[in-house]
Protein backbone atom coordinates (compact mmCIF):
# COMPACT_ATOMS: atom_id res chain seq x y z
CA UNK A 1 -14.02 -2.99 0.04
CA UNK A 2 -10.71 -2.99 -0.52
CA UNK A 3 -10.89 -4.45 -3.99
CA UNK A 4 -13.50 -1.82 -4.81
CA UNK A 5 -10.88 0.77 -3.91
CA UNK A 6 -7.87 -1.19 -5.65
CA UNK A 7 -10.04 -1.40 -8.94
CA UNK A 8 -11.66 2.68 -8.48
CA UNK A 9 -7.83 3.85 -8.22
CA UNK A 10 -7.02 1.82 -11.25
CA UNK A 11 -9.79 3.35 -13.13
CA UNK A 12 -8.52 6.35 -11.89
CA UNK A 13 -4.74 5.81 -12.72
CA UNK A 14 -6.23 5.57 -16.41
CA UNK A 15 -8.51 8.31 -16.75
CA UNK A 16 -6.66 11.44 -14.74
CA UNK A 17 -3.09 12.47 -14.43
CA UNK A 18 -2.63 12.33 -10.42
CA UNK A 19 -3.38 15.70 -8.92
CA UNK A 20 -1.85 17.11 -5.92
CA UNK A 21 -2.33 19.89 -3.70
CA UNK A 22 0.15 19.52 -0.82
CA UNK A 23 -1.17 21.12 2.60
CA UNK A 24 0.63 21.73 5.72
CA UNK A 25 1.67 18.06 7.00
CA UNK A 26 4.87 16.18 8.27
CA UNK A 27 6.33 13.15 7.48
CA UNK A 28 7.13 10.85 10.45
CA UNK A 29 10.43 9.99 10.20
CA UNK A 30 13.37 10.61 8.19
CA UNK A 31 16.08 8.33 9.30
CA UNK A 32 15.35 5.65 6.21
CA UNK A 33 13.49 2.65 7.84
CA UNK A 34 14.18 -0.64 5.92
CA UNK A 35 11.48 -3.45 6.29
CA UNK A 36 12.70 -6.55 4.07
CA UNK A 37 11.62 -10.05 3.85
CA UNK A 38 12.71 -12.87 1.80
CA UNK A 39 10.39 -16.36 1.01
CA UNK A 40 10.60 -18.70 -1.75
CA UNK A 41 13.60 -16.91 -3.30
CA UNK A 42 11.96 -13.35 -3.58
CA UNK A 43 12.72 -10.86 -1.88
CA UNK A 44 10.42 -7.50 -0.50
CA UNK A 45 12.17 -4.45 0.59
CA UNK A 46 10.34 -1.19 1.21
CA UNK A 47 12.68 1.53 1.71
CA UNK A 48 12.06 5.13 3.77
CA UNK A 49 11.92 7.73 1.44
CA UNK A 50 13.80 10.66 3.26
CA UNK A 51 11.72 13.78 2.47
CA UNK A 52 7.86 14.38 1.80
CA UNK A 53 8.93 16.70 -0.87
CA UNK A 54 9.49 14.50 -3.48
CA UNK A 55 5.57 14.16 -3.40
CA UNK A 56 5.04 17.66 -4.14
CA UNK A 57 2.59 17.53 -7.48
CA UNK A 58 0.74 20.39 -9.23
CA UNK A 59 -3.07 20.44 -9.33
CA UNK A 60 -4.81 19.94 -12.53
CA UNK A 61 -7.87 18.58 -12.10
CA UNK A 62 -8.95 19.07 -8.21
CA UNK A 63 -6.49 18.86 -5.68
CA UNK A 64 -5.47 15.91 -3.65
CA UNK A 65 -3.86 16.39 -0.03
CA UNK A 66 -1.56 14.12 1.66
CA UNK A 67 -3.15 13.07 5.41
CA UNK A 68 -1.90 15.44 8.31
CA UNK A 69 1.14 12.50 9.30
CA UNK A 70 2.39 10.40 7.23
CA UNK A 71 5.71 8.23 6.21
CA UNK A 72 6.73 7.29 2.57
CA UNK A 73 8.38 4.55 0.95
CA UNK A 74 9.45 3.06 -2.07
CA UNK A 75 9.64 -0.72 -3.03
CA UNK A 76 10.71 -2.29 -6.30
CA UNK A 77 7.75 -2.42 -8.44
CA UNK A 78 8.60 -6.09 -10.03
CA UNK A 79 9.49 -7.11 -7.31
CA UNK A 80 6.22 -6.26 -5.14
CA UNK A 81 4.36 -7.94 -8.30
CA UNK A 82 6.52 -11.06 -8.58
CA UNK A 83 5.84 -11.56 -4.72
CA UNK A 84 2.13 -10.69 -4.12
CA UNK A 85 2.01 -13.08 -7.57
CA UNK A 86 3.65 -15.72 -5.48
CA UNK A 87 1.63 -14.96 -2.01
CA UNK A 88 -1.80 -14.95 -4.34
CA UNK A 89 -0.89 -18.19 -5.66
CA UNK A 90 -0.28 -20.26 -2.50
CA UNK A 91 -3.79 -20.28 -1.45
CA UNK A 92 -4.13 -20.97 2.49
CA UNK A 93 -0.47 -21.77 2.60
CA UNK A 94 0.71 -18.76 4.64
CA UNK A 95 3.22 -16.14 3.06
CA UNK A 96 5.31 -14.40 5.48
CA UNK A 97 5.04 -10.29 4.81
CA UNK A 98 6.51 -7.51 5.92
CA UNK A 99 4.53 -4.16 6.18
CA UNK A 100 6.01 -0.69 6.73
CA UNK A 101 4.71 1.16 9.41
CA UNK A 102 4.47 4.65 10.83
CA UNK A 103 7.49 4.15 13.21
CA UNK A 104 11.04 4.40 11.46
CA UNK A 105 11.93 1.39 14.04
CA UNK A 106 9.66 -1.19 12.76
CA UNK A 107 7.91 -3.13 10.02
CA UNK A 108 4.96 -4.81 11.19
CA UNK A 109 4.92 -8.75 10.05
CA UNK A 110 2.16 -10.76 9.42
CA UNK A 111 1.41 -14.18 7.52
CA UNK A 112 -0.99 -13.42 4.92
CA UNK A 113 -3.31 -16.12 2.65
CA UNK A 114 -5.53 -15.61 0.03
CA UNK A 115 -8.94 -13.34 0.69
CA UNK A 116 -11.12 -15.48 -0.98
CA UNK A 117 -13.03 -12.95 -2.36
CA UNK A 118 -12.12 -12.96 -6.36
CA UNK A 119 -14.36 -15.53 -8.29
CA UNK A 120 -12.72 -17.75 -10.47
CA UNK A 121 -14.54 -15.84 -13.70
CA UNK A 122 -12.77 -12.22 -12.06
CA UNK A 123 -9.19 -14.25 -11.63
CA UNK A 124 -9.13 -15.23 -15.18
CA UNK A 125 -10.32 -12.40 -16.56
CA UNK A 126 -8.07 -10.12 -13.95
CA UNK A 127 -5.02 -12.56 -13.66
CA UNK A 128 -2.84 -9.44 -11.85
CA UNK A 129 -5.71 -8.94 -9.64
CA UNK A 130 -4.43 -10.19 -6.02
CA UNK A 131 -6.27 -10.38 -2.51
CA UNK A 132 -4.70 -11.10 0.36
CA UNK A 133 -5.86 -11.10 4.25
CA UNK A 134 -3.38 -11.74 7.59
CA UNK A 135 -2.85 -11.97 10.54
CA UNK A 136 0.07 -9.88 12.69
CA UNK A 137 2.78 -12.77 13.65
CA UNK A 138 4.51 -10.25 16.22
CA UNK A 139 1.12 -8.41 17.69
CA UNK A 140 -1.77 -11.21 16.89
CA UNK A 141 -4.08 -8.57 17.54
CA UNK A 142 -2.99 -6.75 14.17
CA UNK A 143 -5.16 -7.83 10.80
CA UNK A 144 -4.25 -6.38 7.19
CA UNK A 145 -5.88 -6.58 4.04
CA UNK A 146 -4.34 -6.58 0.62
CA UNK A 147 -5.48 -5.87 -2.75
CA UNK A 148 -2.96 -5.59 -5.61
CA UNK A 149 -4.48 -4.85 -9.49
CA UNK A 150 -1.29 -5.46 -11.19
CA UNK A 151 0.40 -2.00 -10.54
CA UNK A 152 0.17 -0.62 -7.40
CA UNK A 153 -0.96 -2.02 -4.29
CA UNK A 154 -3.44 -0.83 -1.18
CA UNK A 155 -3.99 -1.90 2.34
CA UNK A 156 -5.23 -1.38 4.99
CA UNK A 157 -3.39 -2.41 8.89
CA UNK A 158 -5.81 -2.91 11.67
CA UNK A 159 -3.80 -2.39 15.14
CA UNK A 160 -6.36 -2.33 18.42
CA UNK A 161 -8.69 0.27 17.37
CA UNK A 162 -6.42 2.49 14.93
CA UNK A 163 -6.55 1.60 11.47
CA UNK A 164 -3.41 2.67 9.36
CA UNK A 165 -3.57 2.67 5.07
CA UNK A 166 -1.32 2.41 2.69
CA UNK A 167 -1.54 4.01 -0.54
CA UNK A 168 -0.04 4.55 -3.60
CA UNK A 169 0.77 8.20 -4.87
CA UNK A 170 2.29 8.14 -8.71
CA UNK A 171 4.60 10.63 -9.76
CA UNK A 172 5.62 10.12 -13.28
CA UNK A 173 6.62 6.53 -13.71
CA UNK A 174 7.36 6.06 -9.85
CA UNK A 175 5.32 5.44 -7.53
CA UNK A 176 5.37 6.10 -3.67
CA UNK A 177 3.36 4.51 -0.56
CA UNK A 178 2.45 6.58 1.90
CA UNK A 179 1.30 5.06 5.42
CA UNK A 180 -0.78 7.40 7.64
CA UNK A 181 -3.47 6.68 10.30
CA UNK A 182 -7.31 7.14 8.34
CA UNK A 183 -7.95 9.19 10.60
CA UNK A 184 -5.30 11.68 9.55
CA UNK A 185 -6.71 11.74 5.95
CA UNK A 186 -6.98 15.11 5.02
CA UNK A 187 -9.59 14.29 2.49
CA UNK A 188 -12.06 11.10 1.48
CA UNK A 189 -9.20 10.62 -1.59
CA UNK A 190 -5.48 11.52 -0.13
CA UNK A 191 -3.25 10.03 -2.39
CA UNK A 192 -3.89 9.67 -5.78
CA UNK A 193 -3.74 6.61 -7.03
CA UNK A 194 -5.45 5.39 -4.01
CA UNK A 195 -7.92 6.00 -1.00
C-alpha cells in the first residue's frame, strides 16, 4: 500500500506543481527536536523545522491542506538516499533507524529490514525504489513501514492503535516531512507530494 502511495506521489511530483491551501492548524512543537542516528558510516539527522509557515503554498490546481496537528522536519536529501540505499541493501540484516515523531522530546527507533515486496524485475527496473518494514526497538509494540522512490520518502508509524504518517510536502527544490496522526488528515491527500 505504501508503495502504491510512494509511486502515485511520484507520478504526482511529475505531473502537478504541489498545491497548497493552508487551513487553520498548529504545529506541535517548536523547540527544534533533533533525532540522529549513525550506522555503517552514514549518518540520518532529521531536524525540527521551527514554524509551519514555511509550508505556506498557493493553490493552483485544487488545494491541499495540512492535517489539523502536525510537526515538520527537514533531513538532508543525499543523505536520507545514501542511507535507505544502504538499509535496502542489507536484506534481513537489521538497520538501526531513527523516526521523528510528534513529541519535540523523542525520535522513535526501530530496526528496520527489507519489505520483501519489490520483485526482482521492479528492483532492476526501479533501482531507487526502497521498502523497508520494522519493528520499534524502544516500544516493541510500534511497527513502521517505509517506501522510498528515489526522492522523497513515506511512512507510516503504527503505535497501539494510533497510526502516525509521514509525508513529504515540496516547496521549490526543498522538501519538508510533516508527521501528523491519520486521523488528523484534513483531507484523503494532505501533503503534496504524499498521502
Amino acid at each position: 500500500m505504501l508503495l502504491r502511495s510512494a509511486i502515485t506521489g511520484m507520478l504526482l511530483a511529475v505531473s502537478l506543481p504541489y498545491p497548497a491551501k493552508v487551513s487553520a492548524q498548529q504545529q506541535v512543537s517548536a523547540k527544534g527536536a533533533v533525532c540522529s542516528v549513525k550506522e555503517e558510516g552514514l549518518t540520518l539527522t532529521w531536524n525540527q523545522v521551527k514554524t509551519p509557515a514555511i509550508l505556506r503554498l498557493p493553490a493552483r490546481y485544487g488545494s491541499v491542506t495540512l492535517p489539523k496537528t502536525f510537526s515538520v522536519y527537514i533531513v538532508n536529501e543525499k543523505s536520507l538516499q545514501r542511507y535507505l540505499a544502504m538499509a535496502g541493501k542489507r536484506g534481513n540484516t537489521p538497520t538501526t533507524i531513527h523516526l521523528p515523531s510528534l513529541s519535540d522530546q523523542e525520535c522513535i527507533r526501530f530496526k528496520v529490514i527489507s519489505s520483501g515486496t519489490l520483485s526482482p524485475e521492479l528492483a532492476a527496473k526501479f533501482p531507487g525504489l526502497v521498502s523497508l518494514k520494522g519493528l520499534g526497538i524502544d516500544d516493541i509494540s510500534a511497527s513502521v513501514r517505509i517506501d522510498y522512490d528515489g526522492k522523497v520518502m513515506n511512512a507510516e508509524i503504527r503505535q497501539q492503535d494510533r497510526y502516525y504518517i509521514i509525508a513529504p510536502w515540496k516547496k521549490g527544490n526543498k522538501t519538508y516531512y510533516v508527521v501528523y496522526r491519520k486521523e488528523d488528515a484534513t483531507t484523503k491527500r494532505s501533503t503534496p507530494a504524499g498521502r
